[in-house]
PDB file of N, CA and C in Angstrom:
ATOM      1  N   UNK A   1      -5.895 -14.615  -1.446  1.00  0.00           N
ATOM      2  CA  UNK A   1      -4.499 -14.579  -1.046  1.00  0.00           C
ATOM      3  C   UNK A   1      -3.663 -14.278  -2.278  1.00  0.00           C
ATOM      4  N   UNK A   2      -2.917 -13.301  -2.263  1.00  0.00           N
ATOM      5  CA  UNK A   2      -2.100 -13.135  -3.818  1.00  0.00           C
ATOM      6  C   UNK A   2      -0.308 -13.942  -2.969  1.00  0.00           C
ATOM      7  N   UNK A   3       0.395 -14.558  -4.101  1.00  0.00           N
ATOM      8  CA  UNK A   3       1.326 -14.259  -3.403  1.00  0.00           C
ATOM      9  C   UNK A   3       2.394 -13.733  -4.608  1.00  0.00           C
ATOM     10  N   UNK A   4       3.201 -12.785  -4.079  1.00  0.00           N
ATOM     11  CA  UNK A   4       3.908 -12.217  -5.428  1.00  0.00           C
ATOM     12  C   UNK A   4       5.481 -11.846  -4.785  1.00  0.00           C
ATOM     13  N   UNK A   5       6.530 -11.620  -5.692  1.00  0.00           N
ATOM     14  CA  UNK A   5       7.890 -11.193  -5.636  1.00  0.00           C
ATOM     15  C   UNK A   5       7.628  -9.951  -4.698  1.00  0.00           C
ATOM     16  N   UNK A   6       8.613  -9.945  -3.911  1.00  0.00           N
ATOM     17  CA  UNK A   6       8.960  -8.519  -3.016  1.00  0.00           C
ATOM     18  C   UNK A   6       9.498  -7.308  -3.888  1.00  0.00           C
ATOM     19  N   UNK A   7       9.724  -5.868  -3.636  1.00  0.00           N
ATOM     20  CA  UNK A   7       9.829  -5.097  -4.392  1.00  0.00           C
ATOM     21  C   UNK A   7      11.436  -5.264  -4.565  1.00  0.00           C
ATOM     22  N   UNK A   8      12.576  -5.723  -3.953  1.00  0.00           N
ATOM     23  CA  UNK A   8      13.654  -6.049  -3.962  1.00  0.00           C
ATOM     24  C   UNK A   8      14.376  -7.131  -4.864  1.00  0.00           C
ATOM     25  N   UNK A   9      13.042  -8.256  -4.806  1.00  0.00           N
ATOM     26  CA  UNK A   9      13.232  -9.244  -5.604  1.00  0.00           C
ATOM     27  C   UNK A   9      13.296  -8.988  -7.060  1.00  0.00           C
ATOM     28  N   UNK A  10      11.855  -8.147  -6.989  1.00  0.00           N
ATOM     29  CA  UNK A  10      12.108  -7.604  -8.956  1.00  0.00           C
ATOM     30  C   UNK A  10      12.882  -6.435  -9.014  1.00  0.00           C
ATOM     31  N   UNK A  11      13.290  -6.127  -8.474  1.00  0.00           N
ATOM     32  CA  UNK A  11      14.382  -5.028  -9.156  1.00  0.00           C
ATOM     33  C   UNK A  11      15.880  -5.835  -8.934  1.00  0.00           C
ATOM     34  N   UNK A  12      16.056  -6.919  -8.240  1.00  0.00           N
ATOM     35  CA  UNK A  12      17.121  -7.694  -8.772  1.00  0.00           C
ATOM     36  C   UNK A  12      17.482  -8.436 -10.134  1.00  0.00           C
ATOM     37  N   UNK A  13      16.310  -8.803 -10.046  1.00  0.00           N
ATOM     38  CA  UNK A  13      15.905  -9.400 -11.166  1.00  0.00           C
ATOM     39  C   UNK A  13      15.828  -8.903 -12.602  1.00  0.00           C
ATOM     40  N   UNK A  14      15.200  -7.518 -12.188  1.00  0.00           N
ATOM     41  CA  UNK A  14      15.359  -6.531 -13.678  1.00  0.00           C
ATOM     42  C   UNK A  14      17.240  -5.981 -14.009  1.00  0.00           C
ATOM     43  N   UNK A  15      17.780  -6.368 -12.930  1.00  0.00           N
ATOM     44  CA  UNK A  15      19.152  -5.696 -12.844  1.00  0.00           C
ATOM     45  C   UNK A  15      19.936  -6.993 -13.684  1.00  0.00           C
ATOM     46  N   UNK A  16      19.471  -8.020 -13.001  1.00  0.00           N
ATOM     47  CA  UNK A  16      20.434  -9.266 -13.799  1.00  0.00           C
ATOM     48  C   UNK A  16      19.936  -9.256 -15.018  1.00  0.00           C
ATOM     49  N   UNK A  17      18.540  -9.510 -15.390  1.00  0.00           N
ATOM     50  CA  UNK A  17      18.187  -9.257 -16.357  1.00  0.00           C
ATOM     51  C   UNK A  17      18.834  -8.293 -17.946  1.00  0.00           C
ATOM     52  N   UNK A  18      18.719  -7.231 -17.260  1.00  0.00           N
ATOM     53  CA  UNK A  18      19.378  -6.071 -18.450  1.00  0.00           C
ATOM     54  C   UNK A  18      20.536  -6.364 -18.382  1.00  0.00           C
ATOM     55  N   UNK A  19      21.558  -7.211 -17.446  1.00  0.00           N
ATOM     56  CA  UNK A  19      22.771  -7.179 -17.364  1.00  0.00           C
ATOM     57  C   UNK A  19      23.306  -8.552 -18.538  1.00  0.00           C
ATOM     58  N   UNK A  20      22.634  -9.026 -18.156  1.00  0.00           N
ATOM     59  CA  UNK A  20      22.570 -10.784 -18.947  1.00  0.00           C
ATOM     60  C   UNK A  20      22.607 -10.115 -20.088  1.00  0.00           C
ATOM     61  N   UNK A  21      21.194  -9.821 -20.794  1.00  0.00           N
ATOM     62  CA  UNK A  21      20.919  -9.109 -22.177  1.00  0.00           C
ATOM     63  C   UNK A  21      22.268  -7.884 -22.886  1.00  0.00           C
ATOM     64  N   UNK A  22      23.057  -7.240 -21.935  1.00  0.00           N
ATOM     65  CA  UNK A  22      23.749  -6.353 -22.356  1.00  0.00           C
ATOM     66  C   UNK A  22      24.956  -7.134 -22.515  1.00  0.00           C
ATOM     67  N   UNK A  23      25.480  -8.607 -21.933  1.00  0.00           N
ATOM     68  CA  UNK A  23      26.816  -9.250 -22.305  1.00  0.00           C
ATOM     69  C   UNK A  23      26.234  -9.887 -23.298  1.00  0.00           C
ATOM     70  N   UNK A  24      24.965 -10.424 -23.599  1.00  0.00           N
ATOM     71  CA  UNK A  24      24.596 -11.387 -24.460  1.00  0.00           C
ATOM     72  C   UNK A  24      24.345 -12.925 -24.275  1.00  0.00           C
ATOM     73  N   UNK A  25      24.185 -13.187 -22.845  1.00  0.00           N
ATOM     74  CA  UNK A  25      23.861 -14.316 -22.369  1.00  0.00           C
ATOM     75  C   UNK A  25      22.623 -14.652 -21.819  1.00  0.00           C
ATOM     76  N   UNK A  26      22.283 -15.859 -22.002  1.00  0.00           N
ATOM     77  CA  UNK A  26      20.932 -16.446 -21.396  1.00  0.00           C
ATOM     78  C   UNK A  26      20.786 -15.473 -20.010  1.00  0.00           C
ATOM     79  N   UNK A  27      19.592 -14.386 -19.776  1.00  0.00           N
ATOM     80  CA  UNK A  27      19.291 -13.919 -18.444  1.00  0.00           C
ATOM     81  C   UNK A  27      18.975 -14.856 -18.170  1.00  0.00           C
ATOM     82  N   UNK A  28      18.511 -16.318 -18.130  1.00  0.00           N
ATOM     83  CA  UNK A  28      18.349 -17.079 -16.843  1.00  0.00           C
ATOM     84  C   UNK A  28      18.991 -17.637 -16.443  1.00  0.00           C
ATOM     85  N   UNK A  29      20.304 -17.647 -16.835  1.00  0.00           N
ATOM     86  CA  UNK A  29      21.499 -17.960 -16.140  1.00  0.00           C
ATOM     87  C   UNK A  29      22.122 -16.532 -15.472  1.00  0.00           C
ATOM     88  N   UNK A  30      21.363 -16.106 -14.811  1.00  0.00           N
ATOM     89  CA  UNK A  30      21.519 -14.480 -14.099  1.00  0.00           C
ATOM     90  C   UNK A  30      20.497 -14.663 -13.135  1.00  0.00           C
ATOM     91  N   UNK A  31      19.280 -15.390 -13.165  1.00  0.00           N
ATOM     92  CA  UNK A  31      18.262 -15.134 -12.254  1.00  0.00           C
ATOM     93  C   UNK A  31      18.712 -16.095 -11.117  1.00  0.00           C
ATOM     94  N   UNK A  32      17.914 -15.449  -9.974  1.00  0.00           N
ATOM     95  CA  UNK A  32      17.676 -16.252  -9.165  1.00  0.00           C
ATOM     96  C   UNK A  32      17.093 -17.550  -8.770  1.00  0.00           C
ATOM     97  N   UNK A  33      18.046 -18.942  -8.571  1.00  0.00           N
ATOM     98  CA  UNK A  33      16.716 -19.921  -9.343  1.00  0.00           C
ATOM     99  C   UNK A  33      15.474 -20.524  -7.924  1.00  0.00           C
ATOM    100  N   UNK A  34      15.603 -19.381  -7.175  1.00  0.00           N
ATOM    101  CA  UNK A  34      14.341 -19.363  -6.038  1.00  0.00           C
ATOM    102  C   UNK A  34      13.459 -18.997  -6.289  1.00  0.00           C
ATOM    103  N   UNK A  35      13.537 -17.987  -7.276  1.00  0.00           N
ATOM    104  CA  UNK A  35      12.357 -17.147  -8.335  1.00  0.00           C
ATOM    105  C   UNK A  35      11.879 -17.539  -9.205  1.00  0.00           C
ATOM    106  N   UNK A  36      12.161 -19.115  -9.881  1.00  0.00           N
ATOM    107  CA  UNK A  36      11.706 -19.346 -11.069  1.00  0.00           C
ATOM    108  C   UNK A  36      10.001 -19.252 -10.941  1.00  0.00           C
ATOM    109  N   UNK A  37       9.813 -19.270 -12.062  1.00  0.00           N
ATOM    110  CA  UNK A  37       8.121 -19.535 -12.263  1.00  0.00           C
ATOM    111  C   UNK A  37       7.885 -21.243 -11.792  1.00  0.00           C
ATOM    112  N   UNK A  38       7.030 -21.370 -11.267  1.00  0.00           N
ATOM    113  CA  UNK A  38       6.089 -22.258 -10.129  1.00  0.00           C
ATOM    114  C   UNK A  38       5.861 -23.043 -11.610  1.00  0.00           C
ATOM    115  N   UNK A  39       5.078 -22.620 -12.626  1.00  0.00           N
ATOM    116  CA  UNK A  39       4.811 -23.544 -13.732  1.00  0.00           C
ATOM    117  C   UNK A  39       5.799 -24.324 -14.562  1.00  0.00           C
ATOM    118  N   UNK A  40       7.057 -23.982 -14.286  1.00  0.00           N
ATOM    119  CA  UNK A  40       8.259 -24.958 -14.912  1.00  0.00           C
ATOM    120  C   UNK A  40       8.859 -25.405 -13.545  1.00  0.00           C
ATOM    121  N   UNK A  41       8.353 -25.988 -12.373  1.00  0.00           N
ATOM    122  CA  UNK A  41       8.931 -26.371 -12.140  1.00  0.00           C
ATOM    123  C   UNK A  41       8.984 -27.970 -11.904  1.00  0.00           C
ATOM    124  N   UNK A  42      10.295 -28.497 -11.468  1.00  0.00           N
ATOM    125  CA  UNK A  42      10.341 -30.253 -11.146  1.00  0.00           C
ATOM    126  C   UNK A  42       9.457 -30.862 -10.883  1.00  0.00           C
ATOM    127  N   UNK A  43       8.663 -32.177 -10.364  1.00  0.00           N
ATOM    128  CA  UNK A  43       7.938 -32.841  -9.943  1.00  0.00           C
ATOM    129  C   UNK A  43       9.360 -32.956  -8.087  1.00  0.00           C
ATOM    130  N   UNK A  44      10.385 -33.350  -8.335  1.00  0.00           N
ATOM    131  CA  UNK A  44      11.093 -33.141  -7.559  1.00  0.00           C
ATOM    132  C   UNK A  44      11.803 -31.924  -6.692  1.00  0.00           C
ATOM    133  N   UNK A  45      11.250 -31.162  -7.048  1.00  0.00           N
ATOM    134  CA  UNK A  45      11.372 -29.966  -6.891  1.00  0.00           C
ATOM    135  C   UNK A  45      10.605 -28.949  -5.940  1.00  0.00           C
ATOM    136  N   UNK A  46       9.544 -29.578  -5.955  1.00  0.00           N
ATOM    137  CA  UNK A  46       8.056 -28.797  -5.549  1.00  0.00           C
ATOM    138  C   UNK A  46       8.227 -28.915  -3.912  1.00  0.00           C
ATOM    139  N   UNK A  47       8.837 -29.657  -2.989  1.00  0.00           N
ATOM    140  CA  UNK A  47       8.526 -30.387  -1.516  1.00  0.00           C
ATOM    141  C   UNK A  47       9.881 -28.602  -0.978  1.00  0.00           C
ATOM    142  N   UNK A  48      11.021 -28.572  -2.179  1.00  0.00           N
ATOM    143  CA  UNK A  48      11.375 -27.581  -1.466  1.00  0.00           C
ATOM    144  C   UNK A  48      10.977 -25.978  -2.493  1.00  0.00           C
ATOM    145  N   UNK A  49      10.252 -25.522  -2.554  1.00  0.00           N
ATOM    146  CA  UNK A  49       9.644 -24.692  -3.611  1.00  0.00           C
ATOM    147  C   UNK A  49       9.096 -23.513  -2.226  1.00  0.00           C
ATOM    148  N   UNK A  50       9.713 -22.673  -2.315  1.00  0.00           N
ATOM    149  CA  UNK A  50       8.893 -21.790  -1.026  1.00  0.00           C
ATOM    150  C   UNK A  50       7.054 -21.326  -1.598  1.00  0.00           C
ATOM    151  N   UNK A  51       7.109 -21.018  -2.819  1.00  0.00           N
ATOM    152  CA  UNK A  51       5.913 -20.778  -3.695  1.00  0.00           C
ATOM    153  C   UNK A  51       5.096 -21.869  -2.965  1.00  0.00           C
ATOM    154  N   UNK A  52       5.480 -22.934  -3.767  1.00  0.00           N
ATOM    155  CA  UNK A  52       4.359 -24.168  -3.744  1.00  0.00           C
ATOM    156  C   UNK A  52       4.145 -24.398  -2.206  1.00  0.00           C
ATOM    157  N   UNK A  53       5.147 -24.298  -0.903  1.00  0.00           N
ATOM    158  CA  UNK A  53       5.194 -24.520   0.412  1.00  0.00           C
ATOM    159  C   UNK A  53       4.141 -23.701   0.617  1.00  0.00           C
ATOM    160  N   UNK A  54       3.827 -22.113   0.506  1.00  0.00           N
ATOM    161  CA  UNK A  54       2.860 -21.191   0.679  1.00  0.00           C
ATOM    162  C   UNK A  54       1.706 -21.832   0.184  1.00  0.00           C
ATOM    163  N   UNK A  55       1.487 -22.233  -0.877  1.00  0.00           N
ATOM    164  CA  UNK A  55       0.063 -22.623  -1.469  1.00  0.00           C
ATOM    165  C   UNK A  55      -0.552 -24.187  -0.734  1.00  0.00           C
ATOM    166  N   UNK A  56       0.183 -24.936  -0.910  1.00  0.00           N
ATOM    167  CA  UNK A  56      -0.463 -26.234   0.258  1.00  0.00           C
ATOM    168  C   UNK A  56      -0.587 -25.429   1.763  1.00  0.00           C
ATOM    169  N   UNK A  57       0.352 -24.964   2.139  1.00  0.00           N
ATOM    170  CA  UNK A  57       0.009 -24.603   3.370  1.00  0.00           C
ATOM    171  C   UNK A  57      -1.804 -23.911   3.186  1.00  0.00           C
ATOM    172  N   UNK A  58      -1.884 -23.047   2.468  1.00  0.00           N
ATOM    173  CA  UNK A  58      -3.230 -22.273   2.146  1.00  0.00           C
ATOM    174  C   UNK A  58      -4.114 -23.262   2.224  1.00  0.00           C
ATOM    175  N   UNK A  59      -3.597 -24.103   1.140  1.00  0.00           N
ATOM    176  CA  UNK A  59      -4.993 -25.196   0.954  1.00  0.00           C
ATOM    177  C   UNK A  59      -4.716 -26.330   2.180  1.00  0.00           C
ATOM    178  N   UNK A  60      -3.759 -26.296   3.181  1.00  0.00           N
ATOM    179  CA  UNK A  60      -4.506 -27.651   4.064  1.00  0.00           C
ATOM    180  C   UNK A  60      -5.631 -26.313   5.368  1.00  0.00           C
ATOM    181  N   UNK A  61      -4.973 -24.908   5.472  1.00  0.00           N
ATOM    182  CA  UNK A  61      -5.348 -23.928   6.348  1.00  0.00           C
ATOM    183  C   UNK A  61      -6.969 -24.128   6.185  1.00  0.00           C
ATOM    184  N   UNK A  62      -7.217 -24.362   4.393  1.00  0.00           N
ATOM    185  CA  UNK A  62      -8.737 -23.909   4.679  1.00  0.00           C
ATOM    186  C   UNK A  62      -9.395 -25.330   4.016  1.00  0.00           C
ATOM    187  N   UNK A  63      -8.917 -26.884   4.262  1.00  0.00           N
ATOM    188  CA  UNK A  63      -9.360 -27.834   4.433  1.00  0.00           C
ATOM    189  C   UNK A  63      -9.390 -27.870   5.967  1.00  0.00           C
ATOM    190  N   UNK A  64      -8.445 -27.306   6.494  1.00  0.00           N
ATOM    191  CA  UNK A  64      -9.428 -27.753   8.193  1.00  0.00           C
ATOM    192  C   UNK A  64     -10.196 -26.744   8.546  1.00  0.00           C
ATOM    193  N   UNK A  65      -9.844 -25.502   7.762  1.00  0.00           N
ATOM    194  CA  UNK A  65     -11.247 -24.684   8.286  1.00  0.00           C
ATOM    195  C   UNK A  65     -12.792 -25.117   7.425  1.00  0.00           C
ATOM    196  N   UNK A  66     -12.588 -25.424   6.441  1.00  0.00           N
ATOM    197  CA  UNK A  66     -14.021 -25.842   5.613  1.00  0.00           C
ATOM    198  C   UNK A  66     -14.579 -27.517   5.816  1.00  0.00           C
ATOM    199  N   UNK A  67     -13.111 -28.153   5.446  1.00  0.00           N
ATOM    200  CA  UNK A  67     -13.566 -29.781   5.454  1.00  0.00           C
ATOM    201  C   UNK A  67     -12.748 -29.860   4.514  1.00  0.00           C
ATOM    202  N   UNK A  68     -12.582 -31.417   4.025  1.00  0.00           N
ATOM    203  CA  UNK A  68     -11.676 -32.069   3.192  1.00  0.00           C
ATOM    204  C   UNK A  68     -12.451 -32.176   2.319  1.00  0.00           C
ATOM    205  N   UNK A  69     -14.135 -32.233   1.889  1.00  0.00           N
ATOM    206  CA  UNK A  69     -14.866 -32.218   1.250  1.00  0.00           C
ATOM    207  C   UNK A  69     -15.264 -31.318   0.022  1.00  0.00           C
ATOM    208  N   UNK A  70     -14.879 -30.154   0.586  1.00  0.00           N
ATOM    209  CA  UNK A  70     -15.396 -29.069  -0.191  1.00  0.00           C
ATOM    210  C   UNK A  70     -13.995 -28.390  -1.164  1.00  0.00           C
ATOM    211  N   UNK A  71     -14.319 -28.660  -2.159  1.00  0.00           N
ATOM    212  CA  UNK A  71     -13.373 -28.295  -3.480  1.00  0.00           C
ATOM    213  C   UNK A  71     -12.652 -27.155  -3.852  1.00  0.00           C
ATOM    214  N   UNK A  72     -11.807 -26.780  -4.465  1.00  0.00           N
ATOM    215  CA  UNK A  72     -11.007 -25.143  -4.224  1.00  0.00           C
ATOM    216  C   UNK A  72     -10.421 -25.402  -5.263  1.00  0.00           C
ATOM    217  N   UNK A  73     -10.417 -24.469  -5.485  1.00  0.00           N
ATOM    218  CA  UNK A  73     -10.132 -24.039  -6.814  1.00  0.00           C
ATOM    219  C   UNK A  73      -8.612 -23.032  -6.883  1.00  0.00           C
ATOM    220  N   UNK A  74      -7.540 -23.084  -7.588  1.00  0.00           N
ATOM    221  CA  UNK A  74      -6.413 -22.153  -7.363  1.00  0.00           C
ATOM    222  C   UNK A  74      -6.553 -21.562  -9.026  1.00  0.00           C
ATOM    223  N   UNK A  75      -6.631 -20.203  -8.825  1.00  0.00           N
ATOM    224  CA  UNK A  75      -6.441 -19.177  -9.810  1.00  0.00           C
ATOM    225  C   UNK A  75      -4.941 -18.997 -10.357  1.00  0.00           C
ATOM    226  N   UNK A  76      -4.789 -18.935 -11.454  1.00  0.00           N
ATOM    227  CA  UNK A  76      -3.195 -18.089 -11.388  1.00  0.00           C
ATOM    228  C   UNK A  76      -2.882 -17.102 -12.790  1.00  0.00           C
ATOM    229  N   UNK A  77      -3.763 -15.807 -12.112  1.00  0.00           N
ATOM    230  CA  UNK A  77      -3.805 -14.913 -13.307  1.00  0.00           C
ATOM    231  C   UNK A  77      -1.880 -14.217 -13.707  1.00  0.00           C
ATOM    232  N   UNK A  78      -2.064 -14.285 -14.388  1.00  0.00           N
ATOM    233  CA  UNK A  78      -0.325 -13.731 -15.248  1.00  0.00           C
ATOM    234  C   UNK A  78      -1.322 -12.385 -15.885  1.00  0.00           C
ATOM    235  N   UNK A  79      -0.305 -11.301 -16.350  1.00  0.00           N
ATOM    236  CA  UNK A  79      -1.033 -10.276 -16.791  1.00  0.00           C
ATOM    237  C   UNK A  79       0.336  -9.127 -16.703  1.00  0.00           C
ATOM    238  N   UNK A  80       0.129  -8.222 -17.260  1.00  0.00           N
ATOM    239  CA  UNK A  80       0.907  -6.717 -17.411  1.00  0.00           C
ATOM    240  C   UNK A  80       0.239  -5.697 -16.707  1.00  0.00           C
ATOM    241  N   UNK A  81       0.941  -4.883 -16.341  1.00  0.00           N
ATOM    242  CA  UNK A  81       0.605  -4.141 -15.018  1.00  0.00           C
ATOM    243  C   UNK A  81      -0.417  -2.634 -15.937  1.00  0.00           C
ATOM    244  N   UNK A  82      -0.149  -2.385 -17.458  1.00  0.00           N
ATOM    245  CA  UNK A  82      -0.499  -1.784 -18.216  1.00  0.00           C
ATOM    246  C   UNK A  82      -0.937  -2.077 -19.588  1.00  0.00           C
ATOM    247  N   UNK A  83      -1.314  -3.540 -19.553  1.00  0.00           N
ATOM    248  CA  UNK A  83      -1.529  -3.847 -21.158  1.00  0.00           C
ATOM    249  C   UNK A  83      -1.992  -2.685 -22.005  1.00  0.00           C
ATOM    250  N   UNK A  84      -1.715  -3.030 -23.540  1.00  0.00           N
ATOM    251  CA  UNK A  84      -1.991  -1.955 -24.466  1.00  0.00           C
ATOM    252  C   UNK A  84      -3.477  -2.286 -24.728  1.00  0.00           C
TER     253      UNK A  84
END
């Protein structure tokens, strides 16, 4: 299952982005904060997190399809679409 930004989402994002950077202010006070990265987020935070909502949902989908027994593992490769 990948789950990733819509093609709308990152080109908003690249827009606030360069826009932030061109007045000279923190771009993450430009982003969307629905988009943040999953790895900074709250402990309080997580119950409304659409990210994290997708991923339990995954993992209770295939605890009742496998069992509560059997262990899973969540990947979360980061990477450049062209590294050098």
């Amino acid at each position: 299952v990948t789950l990733s930004w819509t093609a709308s989402e990152q080109q908003r994002s690249r827009i606030l982005w360069s826009l932030a950077n061109r007045r000279g202010v923190d771009p993450n006070a430009f982003l969307d904060p629905r988009n943040r990265d999953p790895n900074y987020l709250l402990i309080n935070e997580l119950s409304s997190n659409s990210w994290f909502q997708e991923v339990q949902c995954i993992s209770q989908a295939w605890s009742e399809r496998f069992g509560s027994q059997v262990g899973m593992l969540h990947v979360d490769v980061h990477g450049c679409r062209n590294p050098p």
